[in-house]
PDB file of N, CA and C in Angstrom:
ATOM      1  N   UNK A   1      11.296  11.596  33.474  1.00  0.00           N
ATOM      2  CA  UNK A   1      10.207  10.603  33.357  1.00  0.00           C
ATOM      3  C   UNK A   1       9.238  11.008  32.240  1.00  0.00           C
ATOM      4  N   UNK A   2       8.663  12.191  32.231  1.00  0.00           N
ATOM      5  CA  UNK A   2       7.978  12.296  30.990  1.00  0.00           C
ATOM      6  C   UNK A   2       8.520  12.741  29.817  1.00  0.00           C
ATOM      7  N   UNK A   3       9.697  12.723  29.904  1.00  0.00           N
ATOM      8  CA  UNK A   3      10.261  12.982  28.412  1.00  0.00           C
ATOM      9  C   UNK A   3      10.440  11.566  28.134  1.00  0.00           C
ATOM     10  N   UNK A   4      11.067  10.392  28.993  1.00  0.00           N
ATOM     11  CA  UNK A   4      11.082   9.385  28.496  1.00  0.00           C
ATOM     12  C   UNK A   4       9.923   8.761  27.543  1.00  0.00           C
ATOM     13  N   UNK A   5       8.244   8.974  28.567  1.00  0.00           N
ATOM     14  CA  UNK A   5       7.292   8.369  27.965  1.00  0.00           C
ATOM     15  C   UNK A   5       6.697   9.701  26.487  1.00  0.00           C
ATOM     16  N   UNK A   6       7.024  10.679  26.636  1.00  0.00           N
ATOM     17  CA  UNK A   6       6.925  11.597  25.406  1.00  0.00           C
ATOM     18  C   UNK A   6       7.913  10.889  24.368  1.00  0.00           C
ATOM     19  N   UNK A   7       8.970  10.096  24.296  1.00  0.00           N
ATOM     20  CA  UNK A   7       9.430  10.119  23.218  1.00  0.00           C
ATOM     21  C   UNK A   7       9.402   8.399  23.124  1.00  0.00           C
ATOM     22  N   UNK A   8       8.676   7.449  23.776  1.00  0.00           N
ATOM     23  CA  UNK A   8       8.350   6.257  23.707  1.00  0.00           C
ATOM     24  C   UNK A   8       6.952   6.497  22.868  1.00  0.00           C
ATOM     25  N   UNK A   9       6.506   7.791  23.633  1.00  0.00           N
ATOM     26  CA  UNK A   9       4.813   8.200  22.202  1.00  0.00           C
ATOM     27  C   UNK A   9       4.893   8.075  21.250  1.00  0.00           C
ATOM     28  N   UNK A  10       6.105   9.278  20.957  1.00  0.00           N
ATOM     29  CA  UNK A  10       6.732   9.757  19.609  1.00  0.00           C
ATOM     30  C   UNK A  10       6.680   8.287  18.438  1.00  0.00           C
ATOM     31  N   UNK A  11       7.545   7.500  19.296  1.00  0.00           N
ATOM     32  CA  UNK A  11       8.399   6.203  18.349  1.00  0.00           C
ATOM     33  C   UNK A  11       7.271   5.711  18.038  1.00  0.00           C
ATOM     34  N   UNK A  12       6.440   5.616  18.957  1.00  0.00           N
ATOM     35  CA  UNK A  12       4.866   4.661  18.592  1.00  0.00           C
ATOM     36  C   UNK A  12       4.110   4.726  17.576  1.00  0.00           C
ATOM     37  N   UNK A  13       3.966   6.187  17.561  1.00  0.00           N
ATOM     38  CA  UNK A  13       2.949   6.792  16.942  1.00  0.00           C
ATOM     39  C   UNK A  13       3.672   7.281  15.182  1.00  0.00           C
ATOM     40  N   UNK A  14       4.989   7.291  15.346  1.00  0.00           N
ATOM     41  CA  UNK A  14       5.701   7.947  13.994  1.00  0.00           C
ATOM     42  C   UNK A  14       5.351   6.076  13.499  1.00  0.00           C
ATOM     43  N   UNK A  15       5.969   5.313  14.069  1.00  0.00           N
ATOM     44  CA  UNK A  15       5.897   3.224  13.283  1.00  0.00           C
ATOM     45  C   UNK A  15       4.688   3.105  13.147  1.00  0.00           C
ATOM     46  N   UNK A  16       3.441   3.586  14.123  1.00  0.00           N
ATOM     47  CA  UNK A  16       2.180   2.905  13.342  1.00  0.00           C
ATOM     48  C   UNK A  16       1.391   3.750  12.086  1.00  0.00           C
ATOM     49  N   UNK A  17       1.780   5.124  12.254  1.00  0.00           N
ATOM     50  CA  UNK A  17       1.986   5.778  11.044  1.00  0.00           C
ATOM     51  C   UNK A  17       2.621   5.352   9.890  1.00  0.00           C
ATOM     52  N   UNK A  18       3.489   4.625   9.937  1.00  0.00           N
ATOM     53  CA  UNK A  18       4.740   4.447   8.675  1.00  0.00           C
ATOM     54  C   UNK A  18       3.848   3.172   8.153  1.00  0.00           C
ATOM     55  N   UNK A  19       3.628   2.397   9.526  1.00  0.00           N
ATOM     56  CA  UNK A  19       2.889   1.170   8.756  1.00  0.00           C
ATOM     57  C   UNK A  19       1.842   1.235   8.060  1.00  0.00           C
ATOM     58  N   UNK A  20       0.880   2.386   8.938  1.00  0.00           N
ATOM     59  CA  UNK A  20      -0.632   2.463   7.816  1.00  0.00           C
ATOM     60  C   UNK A  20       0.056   2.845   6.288  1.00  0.00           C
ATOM     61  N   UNK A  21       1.290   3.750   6.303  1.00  0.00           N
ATOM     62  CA  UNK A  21       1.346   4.920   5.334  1.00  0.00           C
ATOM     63  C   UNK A  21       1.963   3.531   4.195  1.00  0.00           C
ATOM     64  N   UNK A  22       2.490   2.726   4.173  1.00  0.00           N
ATOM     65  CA  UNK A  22       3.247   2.111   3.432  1.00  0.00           C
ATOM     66  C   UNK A  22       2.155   0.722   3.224  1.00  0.00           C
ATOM     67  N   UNK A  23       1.271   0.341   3.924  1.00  0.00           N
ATOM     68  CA  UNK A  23      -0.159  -0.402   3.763  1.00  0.00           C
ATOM     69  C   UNK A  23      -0.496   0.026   2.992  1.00  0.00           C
ATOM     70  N   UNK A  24      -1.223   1.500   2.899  1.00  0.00           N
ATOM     71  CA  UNK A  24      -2.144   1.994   2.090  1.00  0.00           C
ATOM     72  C   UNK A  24      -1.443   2.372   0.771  1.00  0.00           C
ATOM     73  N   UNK A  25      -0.081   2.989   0.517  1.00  0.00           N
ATOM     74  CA  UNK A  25       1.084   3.098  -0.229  1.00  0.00           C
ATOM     75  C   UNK A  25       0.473   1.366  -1.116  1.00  0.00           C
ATOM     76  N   UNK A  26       1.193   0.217  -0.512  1.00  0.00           N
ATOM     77  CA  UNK A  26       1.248  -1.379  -1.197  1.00  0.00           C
ATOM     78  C   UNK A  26       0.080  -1.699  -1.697  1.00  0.00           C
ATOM     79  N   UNK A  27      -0.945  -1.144  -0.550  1.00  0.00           N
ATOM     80  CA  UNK A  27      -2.562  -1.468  -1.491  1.00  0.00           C
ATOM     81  C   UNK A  27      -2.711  -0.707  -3.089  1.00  0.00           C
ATOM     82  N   UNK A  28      -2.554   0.386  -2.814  1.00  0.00           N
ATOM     83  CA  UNK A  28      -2.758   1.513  -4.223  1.00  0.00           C
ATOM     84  C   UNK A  28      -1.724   1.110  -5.359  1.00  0.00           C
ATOM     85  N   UNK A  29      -0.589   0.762  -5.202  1.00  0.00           N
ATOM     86  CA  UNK A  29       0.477   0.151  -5.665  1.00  0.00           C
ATOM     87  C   UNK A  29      -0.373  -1.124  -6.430  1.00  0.00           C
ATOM     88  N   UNK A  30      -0.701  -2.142  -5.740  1.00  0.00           N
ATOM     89  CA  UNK A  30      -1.305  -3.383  -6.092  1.00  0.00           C
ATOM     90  C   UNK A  30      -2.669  -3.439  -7.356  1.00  0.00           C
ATOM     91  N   UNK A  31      -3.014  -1.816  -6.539  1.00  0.00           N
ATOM     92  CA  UNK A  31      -4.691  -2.324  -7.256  1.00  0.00           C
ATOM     93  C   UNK A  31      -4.317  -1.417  -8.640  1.00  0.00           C
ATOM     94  N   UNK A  32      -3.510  -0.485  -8.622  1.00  0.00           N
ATOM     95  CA  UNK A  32      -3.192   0.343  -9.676  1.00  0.00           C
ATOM     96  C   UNK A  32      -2.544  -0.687 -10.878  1.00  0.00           C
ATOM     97  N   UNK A  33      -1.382  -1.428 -10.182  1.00  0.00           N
ATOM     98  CA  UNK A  33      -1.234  -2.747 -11.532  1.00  0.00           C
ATOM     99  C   UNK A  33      -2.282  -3.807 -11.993  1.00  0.00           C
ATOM    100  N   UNK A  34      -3.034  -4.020 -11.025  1.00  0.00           N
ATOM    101  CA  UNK A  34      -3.889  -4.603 -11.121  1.00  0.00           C
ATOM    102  C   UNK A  34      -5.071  -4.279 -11.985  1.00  0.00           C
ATOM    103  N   UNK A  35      -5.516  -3.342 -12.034  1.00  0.00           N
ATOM    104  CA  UNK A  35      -6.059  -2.660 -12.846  1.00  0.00           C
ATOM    105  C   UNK A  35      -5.734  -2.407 -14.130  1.00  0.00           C
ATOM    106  N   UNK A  36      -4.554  -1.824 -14.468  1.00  0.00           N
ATOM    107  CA  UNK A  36      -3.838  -1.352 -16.097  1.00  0.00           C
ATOM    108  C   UNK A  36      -2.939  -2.071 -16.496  1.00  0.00           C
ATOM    109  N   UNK A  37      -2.767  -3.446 -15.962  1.00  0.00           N
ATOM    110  CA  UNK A  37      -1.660  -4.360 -16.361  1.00  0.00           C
ATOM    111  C   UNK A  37      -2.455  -5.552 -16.626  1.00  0.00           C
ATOM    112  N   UNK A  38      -2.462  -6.001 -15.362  1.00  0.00           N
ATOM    113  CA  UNK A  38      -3.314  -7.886 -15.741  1.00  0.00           C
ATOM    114  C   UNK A  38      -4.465  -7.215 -16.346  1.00  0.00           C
ATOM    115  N   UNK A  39      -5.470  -6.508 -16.393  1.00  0.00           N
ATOM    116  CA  UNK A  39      -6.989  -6.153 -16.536  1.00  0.00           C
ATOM    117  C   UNK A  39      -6.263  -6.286 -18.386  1.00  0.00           C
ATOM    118  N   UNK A  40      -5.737  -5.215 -19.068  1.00  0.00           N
ATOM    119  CA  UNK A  40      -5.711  -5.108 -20.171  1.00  0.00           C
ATOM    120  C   UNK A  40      -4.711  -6.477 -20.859  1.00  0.00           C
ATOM    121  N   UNK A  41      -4.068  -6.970 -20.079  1.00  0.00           N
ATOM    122  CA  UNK A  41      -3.375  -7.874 -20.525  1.00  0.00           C
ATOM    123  C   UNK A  41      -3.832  -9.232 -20.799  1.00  0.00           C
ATOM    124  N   UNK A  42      -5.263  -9.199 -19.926  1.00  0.00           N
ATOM    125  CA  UNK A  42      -6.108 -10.274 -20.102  1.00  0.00           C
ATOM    126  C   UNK A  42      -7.031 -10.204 -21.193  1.00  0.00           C
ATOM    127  N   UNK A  43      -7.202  -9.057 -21.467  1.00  0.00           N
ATOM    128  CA  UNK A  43      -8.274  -8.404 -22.776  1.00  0.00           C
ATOM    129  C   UNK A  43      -7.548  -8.804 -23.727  1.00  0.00           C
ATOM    130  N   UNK A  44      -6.626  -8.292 -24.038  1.00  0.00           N
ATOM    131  CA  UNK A  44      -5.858  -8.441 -25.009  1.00  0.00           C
ATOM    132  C   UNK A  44      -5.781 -10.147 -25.421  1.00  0.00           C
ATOM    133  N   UNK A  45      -5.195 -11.117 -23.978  1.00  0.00           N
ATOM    134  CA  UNK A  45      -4.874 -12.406 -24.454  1.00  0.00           C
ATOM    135  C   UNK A  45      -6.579 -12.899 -24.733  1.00  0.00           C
ATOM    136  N   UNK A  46      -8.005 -12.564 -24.354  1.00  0.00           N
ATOM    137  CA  UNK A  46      -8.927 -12.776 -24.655  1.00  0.00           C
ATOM    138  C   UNK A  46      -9.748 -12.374 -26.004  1.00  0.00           C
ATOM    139  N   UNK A  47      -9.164 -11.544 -26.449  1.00  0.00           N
ATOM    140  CA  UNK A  47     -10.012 -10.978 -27.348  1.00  0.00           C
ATOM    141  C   UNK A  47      -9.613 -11.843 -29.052  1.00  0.00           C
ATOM    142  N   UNK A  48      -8.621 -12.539 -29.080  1.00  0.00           N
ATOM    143  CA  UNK A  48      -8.307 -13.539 -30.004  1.00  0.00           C
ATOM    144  C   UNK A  48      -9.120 -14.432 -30.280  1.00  0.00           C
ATOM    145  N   UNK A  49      -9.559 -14.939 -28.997  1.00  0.00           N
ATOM    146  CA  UNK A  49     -10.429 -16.397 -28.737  1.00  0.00           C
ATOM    147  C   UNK A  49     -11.781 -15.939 -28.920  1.00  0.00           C
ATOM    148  N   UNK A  50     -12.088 -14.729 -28.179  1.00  0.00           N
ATOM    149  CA  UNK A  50     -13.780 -14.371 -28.926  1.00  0.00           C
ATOM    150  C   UNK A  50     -13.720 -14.397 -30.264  1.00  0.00           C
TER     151      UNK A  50
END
């Protein structure tokens, strides 16, 4: 019985881990292109028209 609910913990706690870890992973991912890709890529297509 408590190994069952020890390793129903386990599974719980390793998936809501994976999820924060791969959230916070997609956020940093996002804002990092976001930042050095569209940011300069917009400068660039802007700085013609000024």
């Amino acid at each position: 019985m408590m190994f069952n609910v020890s390793l129903k913990f386990i599974i719980a706690l390793s998936s809501v881990m994976f999820l924060l870890i791969t959230f916070v992973f997609n956020f940093n991912i996002t804002f990092i292109v976001y930042n050095y890709e569209d940011y300069h890529k917009n400068d660039e297509a802007l700085c013609p028209y000024k």
